[in-house]
PDB file of N, CA and C in Angstrom:
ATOM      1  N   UNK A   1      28.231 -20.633 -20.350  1.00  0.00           N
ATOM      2  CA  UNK A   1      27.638 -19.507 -19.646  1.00  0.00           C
ATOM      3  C   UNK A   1      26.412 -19.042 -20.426  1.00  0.00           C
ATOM      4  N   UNK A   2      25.606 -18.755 -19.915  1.00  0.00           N
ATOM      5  CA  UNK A   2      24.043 -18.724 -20.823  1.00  0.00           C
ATOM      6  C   UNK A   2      24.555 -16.990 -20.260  1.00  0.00           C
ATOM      7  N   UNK A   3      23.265 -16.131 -21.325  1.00  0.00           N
ATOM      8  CA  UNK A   3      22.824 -14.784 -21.516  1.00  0.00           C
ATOM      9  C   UNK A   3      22.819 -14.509 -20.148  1.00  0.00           C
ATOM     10  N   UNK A   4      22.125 -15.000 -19.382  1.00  0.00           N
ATOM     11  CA  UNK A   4      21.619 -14.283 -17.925  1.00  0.00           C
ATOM     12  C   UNK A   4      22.342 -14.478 -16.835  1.00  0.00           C
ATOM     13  N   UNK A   5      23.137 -15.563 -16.812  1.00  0.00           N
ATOM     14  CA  UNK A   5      24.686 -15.557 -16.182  1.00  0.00           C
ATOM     15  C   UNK A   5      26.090 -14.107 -16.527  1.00  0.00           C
ATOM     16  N   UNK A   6      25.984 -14.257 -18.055  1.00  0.00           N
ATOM     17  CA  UNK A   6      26.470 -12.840 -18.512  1.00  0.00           C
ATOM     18  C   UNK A   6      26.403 -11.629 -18.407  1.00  0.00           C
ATOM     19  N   UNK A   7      24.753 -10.838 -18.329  1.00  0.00           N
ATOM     20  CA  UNK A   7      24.260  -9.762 -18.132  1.00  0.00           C
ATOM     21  C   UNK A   7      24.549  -9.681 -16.156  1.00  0.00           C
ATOM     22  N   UNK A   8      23.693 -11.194 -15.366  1.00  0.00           N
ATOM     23  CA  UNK A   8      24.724 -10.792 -14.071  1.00  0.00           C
ATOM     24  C   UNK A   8      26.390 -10.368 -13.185  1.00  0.00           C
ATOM     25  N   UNK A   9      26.820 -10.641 -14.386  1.00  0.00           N
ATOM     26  CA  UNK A   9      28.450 -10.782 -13.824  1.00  0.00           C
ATOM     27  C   UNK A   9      28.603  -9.293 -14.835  1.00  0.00           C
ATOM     28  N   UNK A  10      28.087  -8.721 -15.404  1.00  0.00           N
ATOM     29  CA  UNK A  10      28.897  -7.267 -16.162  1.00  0.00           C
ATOM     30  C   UNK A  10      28.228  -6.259 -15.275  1.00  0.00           C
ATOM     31  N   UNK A  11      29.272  -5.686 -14.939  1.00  0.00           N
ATOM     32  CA  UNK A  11      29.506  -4.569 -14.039  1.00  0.00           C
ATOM     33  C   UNK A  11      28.927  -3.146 -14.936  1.00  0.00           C
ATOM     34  N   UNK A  12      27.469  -2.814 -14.839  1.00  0.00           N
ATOM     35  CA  UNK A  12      26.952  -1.653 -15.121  1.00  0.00           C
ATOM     36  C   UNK A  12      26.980  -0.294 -14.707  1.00  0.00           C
ATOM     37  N   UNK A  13      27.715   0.053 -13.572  1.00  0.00           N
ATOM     38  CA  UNK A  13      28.121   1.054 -12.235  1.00  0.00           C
ATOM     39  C   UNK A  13      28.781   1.875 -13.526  1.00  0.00           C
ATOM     40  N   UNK A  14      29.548   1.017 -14.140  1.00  0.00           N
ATOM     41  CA  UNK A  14      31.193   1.207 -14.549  1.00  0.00           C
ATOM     42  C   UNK A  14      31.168   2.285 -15.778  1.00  0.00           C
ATOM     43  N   UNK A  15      29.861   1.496 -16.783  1.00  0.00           N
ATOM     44  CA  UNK A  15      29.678   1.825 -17.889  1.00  0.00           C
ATOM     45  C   UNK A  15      28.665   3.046 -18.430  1.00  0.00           C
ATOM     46  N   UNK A  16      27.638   2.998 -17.457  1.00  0.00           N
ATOM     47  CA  UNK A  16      26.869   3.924 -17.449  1.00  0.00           C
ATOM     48  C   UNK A  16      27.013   5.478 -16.766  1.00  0.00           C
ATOM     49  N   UNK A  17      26.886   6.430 -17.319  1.00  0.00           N
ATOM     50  CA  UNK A  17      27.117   7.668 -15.834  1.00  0.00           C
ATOM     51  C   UNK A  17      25.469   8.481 -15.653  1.00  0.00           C
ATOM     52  N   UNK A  18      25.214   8.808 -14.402  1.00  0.00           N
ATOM     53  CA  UNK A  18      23.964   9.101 -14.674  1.00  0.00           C
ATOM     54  C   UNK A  18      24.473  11.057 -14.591  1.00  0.00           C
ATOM     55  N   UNK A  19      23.577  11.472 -15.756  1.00  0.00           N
ATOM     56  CA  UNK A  19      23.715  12.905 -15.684  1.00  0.00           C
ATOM     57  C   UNK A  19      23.709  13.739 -15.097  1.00  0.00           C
ATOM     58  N   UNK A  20      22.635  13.748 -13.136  1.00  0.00           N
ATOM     59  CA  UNK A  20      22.665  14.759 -12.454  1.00  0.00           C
ATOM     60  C   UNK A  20      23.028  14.055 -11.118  1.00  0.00           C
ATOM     61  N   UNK A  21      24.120  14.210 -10.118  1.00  0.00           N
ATOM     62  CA  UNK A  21      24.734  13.881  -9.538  1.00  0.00           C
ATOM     63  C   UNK A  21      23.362  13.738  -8.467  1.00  0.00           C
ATOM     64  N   UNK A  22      23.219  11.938  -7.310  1.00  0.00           N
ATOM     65  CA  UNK A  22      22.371  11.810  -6.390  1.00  0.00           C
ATOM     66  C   UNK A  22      22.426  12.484  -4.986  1.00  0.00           C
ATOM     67  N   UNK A  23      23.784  12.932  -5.040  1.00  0.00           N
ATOM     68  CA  UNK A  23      24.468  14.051  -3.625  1.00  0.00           C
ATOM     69  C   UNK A  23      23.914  15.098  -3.860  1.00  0.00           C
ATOM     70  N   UNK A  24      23.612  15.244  -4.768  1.00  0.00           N
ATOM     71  CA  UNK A  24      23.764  16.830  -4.987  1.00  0.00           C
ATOM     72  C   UNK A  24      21.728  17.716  -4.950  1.00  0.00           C
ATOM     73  N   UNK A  25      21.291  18.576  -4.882  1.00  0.00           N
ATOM     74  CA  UNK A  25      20.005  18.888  -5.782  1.00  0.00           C
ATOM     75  C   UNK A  25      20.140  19.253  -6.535  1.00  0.00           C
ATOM     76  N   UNK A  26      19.644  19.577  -7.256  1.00  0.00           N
ATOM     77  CA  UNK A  26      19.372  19.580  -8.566  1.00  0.00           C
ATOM     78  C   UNK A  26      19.064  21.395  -8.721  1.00  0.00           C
ATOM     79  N   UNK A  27      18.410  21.629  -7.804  1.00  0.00           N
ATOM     80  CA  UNK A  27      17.564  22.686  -7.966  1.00  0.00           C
ATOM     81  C   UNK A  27      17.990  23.410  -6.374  1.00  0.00           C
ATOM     82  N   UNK A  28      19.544  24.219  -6.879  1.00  0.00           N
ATOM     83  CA  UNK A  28      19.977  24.587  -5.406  1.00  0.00           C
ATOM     84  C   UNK A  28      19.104  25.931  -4.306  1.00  0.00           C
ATOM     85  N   UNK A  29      18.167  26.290  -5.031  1.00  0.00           N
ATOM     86  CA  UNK A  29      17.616  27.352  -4.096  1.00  0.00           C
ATOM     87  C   UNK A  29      16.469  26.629  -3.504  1.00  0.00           C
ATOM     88  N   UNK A  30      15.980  25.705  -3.305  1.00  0.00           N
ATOM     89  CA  UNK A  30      15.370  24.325  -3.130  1.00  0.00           C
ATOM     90  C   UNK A  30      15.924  23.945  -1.740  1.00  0.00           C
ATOM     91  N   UNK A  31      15.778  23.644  -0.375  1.00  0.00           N
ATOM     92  CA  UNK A  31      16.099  23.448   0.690  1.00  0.00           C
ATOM     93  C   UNK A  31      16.134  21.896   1.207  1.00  0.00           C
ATOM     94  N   UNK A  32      17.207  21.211   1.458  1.00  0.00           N
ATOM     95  CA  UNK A  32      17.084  19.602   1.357  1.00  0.00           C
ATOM     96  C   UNK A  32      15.746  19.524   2.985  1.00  0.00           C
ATOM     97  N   UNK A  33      15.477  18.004   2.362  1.00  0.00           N
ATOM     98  CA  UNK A  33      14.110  17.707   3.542  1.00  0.00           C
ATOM     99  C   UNK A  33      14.820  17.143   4.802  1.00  0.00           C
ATOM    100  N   UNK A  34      14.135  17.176   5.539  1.00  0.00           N
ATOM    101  CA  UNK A  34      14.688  17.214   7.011  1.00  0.00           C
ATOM    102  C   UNK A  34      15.112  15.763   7.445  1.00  0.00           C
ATOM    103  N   UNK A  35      16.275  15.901   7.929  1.00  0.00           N
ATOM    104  CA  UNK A  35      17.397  14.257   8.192  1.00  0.00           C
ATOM    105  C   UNK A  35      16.427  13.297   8.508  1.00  0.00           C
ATOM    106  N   UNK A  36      15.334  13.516  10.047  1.00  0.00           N
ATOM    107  CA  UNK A  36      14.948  12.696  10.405  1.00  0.00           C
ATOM    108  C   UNK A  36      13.555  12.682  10.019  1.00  0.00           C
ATOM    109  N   UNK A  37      13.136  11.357  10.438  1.00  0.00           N
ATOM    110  CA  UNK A  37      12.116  11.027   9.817  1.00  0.00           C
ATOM    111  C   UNK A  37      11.197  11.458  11.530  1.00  0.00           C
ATOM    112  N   UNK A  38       9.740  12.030  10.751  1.00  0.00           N
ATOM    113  CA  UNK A  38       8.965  12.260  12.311  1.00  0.00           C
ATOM    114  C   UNK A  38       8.212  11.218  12.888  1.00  0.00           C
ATOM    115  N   UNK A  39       8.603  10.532  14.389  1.00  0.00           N
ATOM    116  CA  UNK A  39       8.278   9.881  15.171  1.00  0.00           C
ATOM    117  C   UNK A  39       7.022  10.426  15.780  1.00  0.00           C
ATOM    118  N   UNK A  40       6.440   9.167  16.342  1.00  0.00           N
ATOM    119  CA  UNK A  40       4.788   8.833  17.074  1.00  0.00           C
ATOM    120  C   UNK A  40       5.060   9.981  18.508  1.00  0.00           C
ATOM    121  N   UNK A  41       6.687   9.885  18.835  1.00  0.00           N
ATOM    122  CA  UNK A  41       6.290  10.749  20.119  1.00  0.00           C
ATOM    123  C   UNK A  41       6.472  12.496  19.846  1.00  0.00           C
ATOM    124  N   UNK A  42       7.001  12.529  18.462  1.00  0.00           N
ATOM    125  CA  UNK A  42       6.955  14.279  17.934  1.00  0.00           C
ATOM    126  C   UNK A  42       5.778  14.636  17.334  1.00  0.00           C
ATOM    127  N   UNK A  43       4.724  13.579  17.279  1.00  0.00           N
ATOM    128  CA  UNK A  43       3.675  13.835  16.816  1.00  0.00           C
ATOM    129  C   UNK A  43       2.591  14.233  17.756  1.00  0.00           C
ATOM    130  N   UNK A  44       2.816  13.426  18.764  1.00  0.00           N
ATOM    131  CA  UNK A  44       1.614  13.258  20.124  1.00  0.00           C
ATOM    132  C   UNK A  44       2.376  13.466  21.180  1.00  0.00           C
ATOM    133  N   UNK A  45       0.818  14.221  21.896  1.00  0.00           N
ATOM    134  CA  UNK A  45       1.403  14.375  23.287  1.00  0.00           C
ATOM    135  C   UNK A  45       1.559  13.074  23.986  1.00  0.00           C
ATOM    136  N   UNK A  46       0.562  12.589  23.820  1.00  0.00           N
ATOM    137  CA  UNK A  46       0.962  11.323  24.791  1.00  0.00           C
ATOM    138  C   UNK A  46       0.316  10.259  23.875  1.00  0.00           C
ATOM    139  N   UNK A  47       1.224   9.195  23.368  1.00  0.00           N
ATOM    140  CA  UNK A  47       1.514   8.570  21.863  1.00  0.00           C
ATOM    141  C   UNK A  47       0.815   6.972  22.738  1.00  0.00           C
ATOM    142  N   UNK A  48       0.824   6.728  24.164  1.00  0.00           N
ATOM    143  CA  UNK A  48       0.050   5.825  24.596  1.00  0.00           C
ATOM    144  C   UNK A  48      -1.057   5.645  24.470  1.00  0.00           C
ATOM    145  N   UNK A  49      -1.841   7.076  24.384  1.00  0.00           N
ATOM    146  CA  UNK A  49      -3.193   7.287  24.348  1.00  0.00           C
ATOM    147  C   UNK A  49      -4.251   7.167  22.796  1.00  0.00           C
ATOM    148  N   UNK A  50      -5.030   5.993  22.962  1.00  0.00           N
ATOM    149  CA  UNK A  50      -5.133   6.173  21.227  1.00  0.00           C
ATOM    150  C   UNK A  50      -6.254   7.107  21.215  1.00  0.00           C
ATOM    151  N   UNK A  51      -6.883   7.892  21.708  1.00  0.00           N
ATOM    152  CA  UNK A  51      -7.690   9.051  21.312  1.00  0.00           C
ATOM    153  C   UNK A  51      -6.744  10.361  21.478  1.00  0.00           C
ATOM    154  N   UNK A  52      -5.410  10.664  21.572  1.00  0.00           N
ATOM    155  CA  UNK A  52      -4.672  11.891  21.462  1.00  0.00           C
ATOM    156  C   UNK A  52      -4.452  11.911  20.396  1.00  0.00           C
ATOM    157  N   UNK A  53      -5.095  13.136  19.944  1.00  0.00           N
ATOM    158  CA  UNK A  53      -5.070  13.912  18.321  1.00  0.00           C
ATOM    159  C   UNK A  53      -3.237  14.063  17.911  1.00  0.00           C
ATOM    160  N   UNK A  54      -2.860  14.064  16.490  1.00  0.00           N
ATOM    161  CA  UNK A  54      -1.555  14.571  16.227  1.00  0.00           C
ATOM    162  C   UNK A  54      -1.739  16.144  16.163  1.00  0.00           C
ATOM    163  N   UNK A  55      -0.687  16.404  16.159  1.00  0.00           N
ATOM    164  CA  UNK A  55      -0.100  17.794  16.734  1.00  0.00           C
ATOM    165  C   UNK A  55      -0.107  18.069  15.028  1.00  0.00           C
ATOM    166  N   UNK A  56      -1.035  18.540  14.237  1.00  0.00           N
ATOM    167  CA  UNK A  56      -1.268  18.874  13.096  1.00  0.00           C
ATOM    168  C   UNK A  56      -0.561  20.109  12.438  1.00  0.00           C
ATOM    169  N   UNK A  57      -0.444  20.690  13.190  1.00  0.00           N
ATOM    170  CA  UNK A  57       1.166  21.690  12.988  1.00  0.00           C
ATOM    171  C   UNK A  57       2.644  21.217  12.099  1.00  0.00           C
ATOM    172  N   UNK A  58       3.045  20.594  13.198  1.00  0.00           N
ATOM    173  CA  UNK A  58       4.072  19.761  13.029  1.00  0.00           C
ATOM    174  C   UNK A  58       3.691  18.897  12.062  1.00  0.00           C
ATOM    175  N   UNK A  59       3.180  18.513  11.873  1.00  0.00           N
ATOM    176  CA  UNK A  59       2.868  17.143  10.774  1.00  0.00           C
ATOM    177  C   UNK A  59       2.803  17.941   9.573  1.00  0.00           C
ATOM    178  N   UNK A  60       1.790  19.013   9.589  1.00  0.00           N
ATOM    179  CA  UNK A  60       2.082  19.720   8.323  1.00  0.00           C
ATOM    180  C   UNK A  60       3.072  20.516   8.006  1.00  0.00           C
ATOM    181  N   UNK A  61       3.893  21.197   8.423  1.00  0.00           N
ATOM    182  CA  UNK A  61       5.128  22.060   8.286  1.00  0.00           C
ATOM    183  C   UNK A  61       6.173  20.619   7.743  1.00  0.00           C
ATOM    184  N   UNK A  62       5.891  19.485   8.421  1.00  0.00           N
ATOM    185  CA  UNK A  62       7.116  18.662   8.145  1.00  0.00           C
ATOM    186  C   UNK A  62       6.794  17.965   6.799  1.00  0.00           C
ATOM    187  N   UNK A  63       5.649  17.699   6.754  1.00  0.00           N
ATOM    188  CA  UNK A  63       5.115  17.466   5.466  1.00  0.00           C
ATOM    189  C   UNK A  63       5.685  17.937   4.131  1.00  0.00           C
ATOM    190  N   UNK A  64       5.326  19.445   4.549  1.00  0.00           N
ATOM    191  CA  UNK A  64       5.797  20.528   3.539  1.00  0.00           C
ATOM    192  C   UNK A  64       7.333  20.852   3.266  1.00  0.00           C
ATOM    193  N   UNK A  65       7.922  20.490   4.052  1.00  0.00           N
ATOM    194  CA  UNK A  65       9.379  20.387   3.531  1.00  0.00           C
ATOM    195  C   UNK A  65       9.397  19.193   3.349  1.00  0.00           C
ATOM    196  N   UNK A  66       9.075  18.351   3.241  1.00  0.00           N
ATOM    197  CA  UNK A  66       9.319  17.192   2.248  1.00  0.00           C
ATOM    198  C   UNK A  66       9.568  15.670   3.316  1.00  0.00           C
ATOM    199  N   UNK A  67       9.301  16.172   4.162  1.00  0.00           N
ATOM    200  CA  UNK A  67       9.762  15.250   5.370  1.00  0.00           C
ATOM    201  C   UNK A  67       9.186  14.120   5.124  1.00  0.00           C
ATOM    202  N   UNK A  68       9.684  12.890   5.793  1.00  0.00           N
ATOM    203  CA  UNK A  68       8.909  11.140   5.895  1.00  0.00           C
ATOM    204  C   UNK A  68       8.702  11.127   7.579  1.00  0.00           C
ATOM    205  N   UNK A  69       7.993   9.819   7.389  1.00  0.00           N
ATOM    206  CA  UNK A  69       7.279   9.892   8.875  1.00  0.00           C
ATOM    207  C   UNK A  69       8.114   8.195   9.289  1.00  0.00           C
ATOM    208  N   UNK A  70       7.989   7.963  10.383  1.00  0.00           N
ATOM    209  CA  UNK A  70       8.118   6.445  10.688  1.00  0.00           C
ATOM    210  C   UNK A  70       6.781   5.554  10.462  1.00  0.00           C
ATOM    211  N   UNK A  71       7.415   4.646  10.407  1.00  0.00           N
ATOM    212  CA  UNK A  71       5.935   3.475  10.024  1.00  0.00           C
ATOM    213  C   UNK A  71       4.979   3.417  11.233  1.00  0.00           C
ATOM    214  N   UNK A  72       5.626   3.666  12.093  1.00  0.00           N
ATOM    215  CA  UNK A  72       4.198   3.634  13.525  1.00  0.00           C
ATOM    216  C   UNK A  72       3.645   4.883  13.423  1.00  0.00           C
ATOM    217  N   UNK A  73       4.158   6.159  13.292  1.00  0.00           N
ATOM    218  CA  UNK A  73       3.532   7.509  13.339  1.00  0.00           C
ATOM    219  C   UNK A  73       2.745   7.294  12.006  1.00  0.00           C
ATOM    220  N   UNK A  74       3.114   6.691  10.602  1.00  0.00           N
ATOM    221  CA  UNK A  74       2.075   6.694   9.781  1.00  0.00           C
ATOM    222  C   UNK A  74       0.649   5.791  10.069  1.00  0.00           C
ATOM    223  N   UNK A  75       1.201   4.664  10.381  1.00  0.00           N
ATOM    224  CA  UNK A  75       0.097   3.890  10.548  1.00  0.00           C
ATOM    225  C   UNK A  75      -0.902   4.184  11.883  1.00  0.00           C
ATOM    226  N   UNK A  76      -0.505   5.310  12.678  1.00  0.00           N
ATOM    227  CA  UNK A  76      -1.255   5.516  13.609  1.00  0.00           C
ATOM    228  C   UNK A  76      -2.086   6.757  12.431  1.00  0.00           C
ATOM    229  N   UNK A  77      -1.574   7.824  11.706  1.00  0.00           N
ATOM    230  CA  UNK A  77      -2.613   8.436  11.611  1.00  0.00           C
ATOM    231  C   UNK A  77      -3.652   8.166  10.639  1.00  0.00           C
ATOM    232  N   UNK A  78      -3.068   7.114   9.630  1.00  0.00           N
ATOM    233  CA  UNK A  78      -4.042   5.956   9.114  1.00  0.00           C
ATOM    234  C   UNK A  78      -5.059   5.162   9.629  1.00  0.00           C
ATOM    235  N   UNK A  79      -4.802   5.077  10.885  1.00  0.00           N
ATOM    236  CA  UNK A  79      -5.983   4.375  12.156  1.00  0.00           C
ATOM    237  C   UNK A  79      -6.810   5.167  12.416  1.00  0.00           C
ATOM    238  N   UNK A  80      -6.353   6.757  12.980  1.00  0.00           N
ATOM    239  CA  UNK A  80      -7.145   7.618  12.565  1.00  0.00           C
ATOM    240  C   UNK A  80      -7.772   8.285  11.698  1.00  0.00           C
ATOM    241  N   UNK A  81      -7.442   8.583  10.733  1.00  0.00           N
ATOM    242  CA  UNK A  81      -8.189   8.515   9.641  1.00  0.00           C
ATOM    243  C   UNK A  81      -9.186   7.812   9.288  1.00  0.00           C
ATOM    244  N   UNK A  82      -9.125   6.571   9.327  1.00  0.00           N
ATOM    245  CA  UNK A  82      -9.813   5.337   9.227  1.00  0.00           C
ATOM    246  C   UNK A  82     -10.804   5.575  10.034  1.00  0.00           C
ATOM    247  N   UNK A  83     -11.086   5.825  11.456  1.00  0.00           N
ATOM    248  CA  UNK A  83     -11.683   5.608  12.578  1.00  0.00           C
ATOM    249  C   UNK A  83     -12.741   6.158  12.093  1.00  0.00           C
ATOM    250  N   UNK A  84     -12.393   7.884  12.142  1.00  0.00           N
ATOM    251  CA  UNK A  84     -12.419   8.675  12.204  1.00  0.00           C
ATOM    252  C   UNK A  84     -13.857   9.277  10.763  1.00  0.00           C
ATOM    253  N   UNK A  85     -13.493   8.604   9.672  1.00  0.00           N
ATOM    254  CA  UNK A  85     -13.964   8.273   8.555  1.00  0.00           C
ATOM    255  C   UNK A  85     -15.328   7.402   8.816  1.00  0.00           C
ATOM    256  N   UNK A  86     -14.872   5.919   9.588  1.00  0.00           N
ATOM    257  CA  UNK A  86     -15.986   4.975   9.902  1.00  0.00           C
ATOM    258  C   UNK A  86     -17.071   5.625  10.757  1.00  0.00           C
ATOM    259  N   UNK A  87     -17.095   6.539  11.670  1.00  0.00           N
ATOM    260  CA  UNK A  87     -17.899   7.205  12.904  1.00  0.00           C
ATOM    261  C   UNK A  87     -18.616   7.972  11.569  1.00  0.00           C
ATOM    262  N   UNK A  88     -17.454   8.868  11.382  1.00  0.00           N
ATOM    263  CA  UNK A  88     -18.711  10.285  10.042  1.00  0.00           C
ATOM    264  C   UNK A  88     -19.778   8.881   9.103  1.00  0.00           C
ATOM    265  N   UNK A  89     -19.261   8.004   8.532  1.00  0.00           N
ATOM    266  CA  UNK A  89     -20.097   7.401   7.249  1.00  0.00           C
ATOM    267  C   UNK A  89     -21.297   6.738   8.632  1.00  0.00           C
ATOM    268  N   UNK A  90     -21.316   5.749   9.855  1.00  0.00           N
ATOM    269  CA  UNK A  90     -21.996   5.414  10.217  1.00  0.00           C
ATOM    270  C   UNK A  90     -23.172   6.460  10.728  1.00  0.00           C
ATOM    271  N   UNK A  91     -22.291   7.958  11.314  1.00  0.00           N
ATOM    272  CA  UNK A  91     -23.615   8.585  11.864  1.00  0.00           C
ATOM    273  C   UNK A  91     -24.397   9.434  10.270  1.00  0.00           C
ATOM    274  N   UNK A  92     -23.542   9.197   9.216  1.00  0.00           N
ATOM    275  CA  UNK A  92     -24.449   9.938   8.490  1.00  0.00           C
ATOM    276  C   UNK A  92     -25.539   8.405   7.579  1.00  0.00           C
ATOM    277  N   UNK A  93     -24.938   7.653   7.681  1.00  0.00           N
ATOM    278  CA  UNK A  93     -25.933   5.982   7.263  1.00  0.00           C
ATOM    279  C   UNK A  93     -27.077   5.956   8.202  1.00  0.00           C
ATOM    280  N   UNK A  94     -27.219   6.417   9.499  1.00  0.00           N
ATOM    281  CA  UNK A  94     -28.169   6.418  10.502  1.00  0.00           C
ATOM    282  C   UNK A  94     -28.771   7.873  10.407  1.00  0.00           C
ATOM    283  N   UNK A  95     -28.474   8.621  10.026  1.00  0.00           N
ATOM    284  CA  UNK A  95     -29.369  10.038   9.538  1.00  0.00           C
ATOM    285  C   UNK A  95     -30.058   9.374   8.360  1.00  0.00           C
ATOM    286  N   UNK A  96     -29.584   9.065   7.224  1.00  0.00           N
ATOM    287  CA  UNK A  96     -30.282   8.553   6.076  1.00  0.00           C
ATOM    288  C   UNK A  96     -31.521   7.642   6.803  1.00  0.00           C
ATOM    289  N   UNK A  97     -30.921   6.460   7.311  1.00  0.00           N
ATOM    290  CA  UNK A  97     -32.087   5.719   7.941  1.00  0.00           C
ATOM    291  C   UNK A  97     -33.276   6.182   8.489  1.00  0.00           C
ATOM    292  N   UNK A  98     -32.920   6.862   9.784  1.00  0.00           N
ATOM    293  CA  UNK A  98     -33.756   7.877  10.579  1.00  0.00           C
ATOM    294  C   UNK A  98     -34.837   8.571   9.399  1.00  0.00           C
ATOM    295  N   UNK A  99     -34.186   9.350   8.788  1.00  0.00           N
ATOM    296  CA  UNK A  99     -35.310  10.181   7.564  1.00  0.00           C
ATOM    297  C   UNK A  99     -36.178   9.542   6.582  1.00  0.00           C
ATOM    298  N   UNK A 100     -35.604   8.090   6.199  1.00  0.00           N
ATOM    299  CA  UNK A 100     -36.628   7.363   5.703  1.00  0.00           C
ATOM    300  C   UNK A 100     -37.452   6.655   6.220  1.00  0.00           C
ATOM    301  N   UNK A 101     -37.014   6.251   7.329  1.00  0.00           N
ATOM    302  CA  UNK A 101     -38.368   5.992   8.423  1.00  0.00           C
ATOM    303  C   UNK A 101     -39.106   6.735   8.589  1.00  0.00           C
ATOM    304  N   UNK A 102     -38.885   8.266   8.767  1.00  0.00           N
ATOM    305  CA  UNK A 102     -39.618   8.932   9.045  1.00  0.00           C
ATOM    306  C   UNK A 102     -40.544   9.316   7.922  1.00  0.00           C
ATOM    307  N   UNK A 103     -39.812   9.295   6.410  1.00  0.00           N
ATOM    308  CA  UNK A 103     -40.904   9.166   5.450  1.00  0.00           C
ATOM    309  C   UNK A 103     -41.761   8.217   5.324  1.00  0.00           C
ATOM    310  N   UNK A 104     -41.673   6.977   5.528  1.00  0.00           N
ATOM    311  CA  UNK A 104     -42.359   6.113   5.589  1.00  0.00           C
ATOM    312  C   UNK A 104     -43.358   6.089   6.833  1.00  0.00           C
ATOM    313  N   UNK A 105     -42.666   6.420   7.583  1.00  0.00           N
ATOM    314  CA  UNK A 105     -44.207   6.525   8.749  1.00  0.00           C
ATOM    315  C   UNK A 105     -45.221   7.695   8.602  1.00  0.00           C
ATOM    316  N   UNK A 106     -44.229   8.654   7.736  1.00  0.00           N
ATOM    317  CA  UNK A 106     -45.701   9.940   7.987  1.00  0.00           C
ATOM    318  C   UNK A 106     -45.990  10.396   6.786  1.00  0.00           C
ATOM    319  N   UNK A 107     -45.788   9.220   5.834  1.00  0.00           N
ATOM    320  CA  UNK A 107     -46.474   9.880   4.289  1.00  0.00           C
ATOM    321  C   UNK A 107     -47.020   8.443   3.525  1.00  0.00           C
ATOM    322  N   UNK A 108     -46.632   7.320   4.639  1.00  0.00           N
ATOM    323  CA  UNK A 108     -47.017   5.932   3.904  1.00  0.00           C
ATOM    324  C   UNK A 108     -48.066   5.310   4.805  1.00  0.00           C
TER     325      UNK A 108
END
């Protein structure tokens, strides 16, 4: 039996105790975070539509108690974000442009 056959077969559960119980908080005036995780359709009115804004309320209140989201409700507001981000940097890359043309045409 080699070392790493050994260390797999010993039962560590057994031997170790961890100090602050995982049931429990820790910090009881502390309010546990909310069971479910928030879905694409508690977020949006209508979750078909990819220009319907999230309901930014809800997202933040759930946030703030500590809440998780599902992987489609995250990755949708990551799309937005994203989008959302790409539009602001392009129309402000085309203001920059615009103004140096315009220096260049009326001072060069």
């Amino acid at each position: 039996m080699t070392s790493k056959e050994n260390i797999c077969d010993t039962d560590l559960s057994a031997t170790t105790k961890l100090k602050n119980s995982t049931k429990e908080r820790v910090c009881k005036t502390v309010s546990e975070p909310p069971a479910h995780h928030l879905d694409i359709e508690d977020l949006l009115s209508n979750p078909s539509d990819s220009k319907d804004k999230s309901n930014l309320d809800v997202l933040t209140q759930h946030i703030l108690l500590e809440g998780r989201l599902t992987e489609q409700a995250a990755r949708r507001i990551i799309e937005t974000v994203f989008n959302s981000y790409q539009l602001c940097l392009s129309t402000k890359l085309n203001y920059l442009l615009i103004y140096h043309l315009y220096i260049e045409i009326n001072y060069f």
